[in-house]
C-alpha atoms as a PDB file:
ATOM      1  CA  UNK A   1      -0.649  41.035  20.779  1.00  0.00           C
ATOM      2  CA  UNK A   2      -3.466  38.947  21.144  1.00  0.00           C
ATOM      3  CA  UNK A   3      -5.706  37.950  18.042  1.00  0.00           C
ATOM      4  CA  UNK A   4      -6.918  40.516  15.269  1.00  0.00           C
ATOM      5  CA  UNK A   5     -10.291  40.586  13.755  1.00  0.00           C
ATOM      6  CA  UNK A   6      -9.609  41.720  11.047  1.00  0.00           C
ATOM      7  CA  UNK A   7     -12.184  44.061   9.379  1.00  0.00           C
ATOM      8  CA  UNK A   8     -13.974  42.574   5.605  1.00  0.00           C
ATOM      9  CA  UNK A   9     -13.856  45.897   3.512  1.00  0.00           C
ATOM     10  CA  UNK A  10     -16.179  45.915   0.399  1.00  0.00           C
ATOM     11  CA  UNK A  11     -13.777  44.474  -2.120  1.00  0.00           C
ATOM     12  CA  UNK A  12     -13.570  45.148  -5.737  1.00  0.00           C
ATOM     13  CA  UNK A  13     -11.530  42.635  -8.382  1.00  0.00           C
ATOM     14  CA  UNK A  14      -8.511  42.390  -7.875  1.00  0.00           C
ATOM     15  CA  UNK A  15      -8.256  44.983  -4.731  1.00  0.00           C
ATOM     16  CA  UNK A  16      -7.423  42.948  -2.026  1.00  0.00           C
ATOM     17  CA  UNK A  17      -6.293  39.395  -1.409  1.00  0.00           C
ATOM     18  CA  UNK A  18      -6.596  38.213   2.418  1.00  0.00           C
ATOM     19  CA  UNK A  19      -4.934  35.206   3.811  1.00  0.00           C
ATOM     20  CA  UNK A  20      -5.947  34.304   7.388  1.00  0.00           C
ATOM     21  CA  UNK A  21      -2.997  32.458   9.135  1.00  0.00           C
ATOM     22  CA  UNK A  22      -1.189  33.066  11.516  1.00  0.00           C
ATOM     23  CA  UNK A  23       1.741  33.399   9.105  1.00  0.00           C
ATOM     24  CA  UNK A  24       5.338  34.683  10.426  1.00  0.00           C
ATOM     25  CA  UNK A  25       7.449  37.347   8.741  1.00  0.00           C
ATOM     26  CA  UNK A  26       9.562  34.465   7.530  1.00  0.00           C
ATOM     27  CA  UNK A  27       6.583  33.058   5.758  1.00  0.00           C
ATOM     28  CA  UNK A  28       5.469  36.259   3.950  1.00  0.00           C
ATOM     29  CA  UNK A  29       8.974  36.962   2.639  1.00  0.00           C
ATOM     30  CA  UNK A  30       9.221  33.584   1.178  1.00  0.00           C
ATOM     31  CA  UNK A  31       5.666  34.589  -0.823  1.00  0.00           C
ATOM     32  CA  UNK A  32       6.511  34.963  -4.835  1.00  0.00           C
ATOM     33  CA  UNK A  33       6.830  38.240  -6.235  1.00  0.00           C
ATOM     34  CA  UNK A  34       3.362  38.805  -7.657  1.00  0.00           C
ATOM     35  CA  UNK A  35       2.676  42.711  -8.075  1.00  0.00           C
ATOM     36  CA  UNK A  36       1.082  43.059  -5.182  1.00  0.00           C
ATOM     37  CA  UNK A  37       2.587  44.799  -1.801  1.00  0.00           C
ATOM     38  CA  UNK A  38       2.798  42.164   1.142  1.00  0.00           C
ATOM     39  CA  UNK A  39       1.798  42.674   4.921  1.00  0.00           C
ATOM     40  CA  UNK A  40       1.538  40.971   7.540  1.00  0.00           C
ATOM     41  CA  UNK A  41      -1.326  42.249   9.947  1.00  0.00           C
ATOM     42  CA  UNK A  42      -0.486  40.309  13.240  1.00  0.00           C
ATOM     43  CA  UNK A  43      -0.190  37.018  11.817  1.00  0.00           C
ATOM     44  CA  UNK A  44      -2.347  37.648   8.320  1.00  0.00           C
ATOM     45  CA  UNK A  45      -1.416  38.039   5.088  1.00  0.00           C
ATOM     46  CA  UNK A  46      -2.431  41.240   3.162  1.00  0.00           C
ATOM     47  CA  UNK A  47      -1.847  41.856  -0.122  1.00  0.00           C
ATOM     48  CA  UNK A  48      -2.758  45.054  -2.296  1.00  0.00           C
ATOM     49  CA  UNK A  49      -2.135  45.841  -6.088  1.00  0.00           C
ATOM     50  CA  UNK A  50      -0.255  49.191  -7.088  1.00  0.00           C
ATOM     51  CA  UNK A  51      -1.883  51.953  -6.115  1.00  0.00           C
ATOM     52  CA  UNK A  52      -4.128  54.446  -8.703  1.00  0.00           C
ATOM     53  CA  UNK A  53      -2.205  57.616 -10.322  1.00  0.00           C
ATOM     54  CA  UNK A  54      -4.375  59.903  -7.522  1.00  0.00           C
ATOM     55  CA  UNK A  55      -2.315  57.920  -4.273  1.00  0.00           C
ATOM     56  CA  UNK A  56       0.536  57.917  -5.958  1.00  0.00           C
ATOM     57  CA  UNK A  57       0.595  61.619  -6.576  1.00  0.00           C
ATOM     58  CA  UNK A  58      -0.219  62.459  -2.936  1.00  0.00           C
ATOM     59  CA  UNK A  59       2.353  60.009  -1.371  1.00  0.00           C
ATOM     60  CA  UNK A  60       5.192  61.724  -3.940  1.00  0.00           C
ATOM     61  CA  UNK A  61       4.202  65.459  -3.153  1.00  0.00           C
ATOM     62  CA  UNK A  62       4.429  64.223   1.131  1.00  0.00           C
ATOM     63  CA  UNK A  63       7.842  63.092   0.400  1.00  0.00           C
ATOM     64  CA  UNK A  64       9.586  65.854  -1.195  1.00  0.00           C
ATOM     65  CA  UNK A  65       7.783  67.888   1.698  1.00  0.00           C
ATOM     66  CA  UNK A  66       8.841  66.055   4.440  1.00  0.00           C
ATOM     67  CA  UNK A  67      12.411  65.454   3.113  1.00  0.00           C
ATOM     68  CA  UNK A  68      12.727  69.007   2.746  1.00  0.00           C
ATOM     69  CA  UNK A  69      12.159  69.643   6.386  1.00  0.00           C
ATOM     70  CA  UNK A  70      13.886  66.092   7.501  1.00  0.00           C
ATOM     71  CA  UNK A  71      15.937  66.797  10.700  1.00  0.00           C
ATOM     72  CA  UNK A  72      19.541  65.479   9.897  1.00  0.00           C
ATOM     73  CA  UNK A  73      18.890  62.056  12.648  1.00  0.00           C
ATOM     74  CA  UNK A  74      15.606  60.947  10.521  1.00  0.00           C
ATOM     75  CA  UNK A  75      15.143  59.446   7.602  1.00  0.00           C
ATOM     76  CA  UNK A  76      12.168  59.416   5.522  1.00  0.00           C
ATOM     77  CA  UNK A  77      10.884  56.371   3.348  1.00  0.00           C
ATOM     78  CA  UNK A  78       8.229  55.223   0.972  1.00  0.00           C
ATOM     79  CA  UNK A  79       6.866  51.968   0.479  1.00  0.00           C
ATOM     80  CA  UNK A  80       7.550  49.579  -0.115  1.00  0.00           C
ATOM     81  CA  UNK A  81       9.727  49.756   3.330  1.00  0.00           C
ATOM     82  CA  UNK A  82       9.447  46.975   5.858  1.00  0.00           C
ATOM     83  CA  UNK A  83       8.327  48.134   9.591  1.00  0.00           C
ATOM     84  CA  UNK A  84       8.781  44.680  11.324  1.00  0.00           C
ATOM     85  CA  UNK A  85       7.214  44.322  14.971  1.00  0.00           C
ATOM     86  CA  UNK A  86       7.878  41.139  16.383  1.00  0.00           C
ATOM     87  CA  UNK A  87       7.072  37.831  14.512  1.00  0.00           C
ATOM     88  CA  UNK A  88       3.941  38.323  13.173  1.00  0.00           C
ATOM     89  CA  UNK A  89       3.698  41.988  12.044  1.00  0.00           C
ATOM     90  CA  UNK A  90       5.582  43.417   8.721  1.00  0.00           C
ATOM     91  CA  UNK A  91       3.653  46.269   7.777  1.00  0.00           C
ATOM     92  CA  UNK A  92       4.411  49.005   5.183  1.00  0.00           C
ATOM     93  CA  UNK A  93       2.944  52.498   5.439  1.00  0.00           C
ATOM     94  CA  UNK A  94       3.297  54.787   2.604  1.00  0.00           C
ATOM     95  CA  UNK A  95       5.632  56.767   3.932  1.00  0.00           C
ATOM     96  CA  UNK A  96       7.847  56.748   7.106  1.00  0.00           C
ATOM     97  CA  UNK A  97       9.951  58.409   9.065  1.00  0.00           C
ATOM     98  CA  UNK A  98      12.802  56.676  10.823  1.00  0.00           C
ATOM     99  CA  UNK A  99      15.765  57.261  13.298  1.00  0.00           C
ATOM    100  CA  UNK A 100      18.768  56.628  11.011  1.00  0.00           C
ATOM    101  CA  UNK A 101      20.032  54.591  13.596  1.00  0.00           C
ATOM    102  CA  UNK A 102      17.526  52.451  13.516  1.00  0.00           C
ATOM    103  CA  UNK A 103      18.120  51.319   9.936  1.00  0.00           C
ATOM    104  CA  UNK A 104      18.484  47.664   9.007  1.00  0.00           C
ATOM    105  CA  UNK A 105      19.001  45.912   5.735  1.00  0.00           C
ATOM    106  CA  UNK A 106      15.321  44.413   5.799  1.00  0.00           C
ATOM    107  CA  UNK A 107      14.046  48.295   7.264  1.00  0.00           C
ATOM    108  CA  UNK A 108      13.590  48.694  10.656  1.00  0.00           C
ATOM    109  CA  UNK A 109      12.496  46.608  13.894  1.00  0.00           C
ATOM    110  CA  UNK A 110      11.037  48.930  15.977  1.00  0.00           C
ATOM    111  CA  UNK A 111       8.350  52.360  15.665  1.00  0.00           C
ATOM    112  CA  UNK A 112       8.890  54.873  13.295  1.00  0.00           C
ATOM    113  CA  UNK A 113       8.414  58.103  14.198  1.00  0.00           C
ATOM    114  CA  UNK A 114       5.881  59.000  11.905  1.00  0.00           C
ATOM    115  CA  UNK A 115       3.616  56.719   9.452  1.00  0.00           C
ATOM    116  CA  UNK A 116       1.883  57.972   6.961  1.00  0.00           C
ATOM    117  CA  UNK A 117      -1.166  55.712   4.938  1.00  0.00           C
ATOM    118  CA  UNK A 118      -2.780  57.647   2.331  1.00  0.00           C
ATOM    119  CA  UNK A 119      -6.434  55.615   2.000  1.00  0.00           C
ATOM    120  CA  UNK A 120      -7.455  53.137  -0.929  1.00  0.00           C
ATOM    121  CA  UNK A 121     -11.534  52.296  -0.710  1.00  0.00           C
ATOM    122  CA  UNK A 122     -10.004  48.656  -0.153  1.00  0.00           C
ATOM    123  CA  UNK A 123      -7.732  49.771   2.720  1.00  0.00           C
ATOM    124  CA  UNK A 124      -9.143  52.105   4.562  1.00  0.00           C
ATOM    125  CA  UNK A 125     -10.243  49.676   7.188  1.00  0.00           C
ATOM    126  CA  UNK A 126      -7.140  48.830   7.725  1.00  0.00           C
ATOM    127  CA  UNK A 127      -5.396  52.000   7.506  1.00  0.00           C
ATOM    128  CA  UNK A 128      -8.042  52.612  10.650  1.00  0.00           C
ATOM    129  CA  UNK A 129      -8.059  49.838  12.105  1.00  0.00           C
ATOM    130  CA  UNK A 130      -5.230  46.677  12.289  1.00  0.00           C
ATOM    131  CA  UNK A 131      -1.930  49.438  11.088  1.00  0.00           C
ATOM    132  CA  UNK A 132      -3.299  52.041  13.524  1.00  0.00           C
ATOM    133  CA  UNK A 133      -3.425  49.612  16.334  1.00  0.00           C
ATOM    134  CA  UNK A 134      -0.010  47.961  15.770  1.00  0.00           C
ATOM    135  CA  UNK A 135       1.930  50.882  15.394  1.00  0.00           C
ATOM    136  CA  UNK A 136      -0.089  52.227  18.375  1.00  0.00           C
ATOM    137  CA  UNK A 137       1.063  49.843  20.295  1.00  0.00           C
ATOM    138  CA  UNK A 138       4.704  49.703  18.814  1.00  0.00           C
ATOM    139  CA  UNK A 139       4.987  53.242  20.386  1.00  0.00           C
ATOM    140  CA  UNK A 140       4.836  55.169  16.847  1.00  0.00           C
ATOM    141  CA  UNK A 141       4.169  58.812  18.306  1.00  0.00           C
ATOM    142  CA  UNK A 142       3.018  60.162  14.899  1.00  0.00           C
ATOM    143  CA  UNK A 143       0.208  58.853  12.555  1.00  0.00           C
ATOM    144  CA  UNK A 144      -1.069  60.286   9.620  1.00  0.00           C
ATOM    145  CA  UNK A 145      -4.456  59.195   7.175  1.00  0.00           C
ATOM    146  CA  UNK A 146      -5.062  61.129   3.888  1.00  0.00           C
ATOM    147  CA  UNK A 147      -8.142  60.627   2.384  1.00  0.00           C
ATOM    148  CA  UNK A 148      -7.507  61.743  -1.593  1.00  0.00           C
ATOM    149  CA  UNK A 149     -11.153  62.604  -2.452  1.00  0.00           C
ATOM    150  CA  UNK A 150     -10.896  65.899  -0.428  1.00  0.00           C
ATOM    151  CA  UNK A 151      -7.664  65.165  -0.145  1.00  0.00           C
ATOM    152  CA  UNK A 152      -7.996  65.261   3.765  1.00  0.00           C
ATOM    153  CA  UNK A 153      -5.372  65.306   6.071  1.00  0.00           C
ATOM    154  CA  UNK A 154      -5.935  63.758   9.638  1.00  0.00           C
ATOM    155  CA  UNK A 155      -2.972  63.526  12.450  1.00  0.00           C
ATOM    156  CA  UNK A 156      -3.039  61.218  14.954  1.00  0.00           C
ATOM    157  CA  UNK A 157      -0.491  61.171  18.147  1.00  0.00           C
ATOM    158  CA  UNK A 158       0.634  58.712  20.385  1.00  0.00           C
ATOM    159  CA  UNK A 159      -1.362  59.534  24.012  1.00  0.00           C
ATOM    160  CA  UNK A 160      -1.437  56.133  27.062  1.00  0.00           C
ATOM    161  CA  UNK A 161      -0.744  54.021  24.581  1.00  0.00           C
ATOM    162  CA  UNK A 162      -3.342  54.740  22.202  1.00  0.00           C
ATOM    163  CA  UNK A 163      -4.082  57.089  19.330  1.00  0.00           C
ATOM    164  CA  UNK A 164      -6.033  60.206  19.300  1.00  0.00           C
ATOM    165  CA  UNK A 165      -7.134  62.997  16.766  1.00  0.00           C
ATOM    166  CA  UNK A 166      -4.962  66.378  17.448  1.00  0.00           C
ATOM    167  CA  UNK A 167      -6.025  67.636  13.778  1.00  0.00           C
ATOM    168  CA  UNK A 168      -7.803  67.338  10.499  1.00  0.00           C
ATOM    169  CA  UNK A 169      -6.684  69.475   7.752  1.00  0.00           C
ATOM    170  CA  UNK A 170      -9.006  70.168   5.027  1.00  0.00           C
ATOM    171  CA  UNK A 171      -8.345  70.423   1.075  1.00  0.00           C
ATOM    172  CA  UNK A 172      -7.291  74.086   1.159  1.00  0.00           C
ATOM    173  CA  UNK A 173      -6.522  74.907   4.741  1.00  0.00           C
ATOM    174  CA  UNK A 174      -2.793  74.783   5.525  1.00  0.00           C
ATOM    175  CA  UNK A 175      -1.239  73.360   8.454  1.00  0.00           C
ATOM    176  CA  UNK A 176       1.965  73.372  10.579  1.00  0.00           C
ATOM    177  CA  UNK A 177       3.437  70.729  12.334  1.00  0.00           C
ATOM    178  CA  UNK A 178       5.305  70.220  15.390  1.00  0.00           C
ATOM    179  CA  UNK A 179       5.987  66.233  15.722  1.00  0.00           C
ATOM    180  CA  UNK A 180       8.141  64.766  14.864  1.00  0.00           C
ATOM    181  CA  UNK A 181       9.259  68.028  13.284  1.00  0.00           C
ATOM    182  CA  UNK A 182       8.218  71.141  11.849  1.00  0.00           C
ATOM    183  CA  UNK A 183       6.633  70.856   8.548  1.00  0.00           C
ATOM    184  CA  UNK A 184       3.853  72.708   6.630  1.00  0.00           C
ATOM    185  CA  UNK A 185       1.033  70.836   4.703  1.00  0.00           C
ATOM    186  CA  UNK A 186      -1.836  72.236   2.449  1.00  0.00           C
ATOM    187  CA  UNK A 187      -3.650  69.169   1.477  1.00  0.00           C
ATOM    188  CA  UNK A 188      -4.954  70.386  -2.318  1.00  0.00           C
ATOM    189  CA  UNK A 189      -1.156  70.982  -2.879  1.00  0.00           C
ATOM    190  CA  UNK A 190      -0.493  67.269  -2.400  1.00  0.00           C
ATOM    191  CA  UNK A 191      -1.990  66.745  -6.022  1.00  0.00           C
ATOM    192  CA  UNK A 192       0.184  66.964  -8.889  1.00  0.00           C
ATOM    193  CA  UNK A 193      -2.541  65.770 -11.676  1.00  0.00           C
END
């Protein structure tokens, strides 16, 4: 990949700490534990705090979903769970779903099948923009974005190389669907406050 500009999100304290490099993979595991979640967006350095009660509850509620309806040759995840493409990429979605044979101690090395990023106010940008286009160009075939204030739901699939919208579910409609398997997804039920 050639070089990212990176978007500048409207930060609040303590949100978001960027560090333009390049940096390798090697370099951002050798970072210090420090409470934050590391990623490495084609060479730079992201790091985000723990996310709010809301997030939390959303990414929980998708996993017990989509491990319920897990076909026996995936695997689902939740961050933090390295997706490492190539040198300068470790990313970690909030979710994924792997090929069990594409497990490695460190995570995997190559596309999941499905990433999910459910939006912060200081990640959005990236969830949209940097993630999207790496996986994109990994060959993910599934992307999901949840927005919690609705909470929305919005799929994205793998077409030439590129993402494009095939749905956006709202709060209280429900939803069925077919890659990389068949699961069924009413946003408001997401949150368990």
């Amino acid at each position: 990949m050639g070089a990212m500009t990176l978007p500048r999100p409207t930060l609040e304290h303590g949100d978001v700490i960027v560090r333009e490099g390049p940096f390798t993979v090697a370099e951002r595991d050798a970072v210090p534990e420090n409470g934050y979640r590391h990623e490495l967006l084609d060479g730079v350095l992201l790091m985000t705090p723990t996310p709010r009660p809301r997030h939390q509850s959303i990414v929980v509620e998708l996993l017990v979903r989509l491990r319920a309806a897990v076909p026996r040759e995936l695997q689902v995840y939740v961050a933090p769970f390295d997706v490492r493409i190539g040198e300068h990429s470790a990313i970690q979605p909030d979710l994924v779903v792997i090929r069990r044979s594409d497990l490695t101690e460190s995570g995997v090395r190559v596309a999941p099948v499905l990433a999910v990023e459910v939006h912060s106010p200081s990640t959005k940008a990236y969830d949209l923009g940097p993630k999207k286009d790496i996986l994109a160009a990994a060959g993910c075939r599934s992307y999901w974005t949840v927005d919690p204030r609705g909470p929305e739901l919005t799929v994205w699939s793998l077409r030439e190389g590129g993402y494009v919208e095939t749905a956006r579910v709202a709060a209280q409609e429900t939803w069925t669907a077919t890659e990389p398997f068949a699961v069924t997804i009413t946003p408001v039920d997401l949150l368990d406050l």
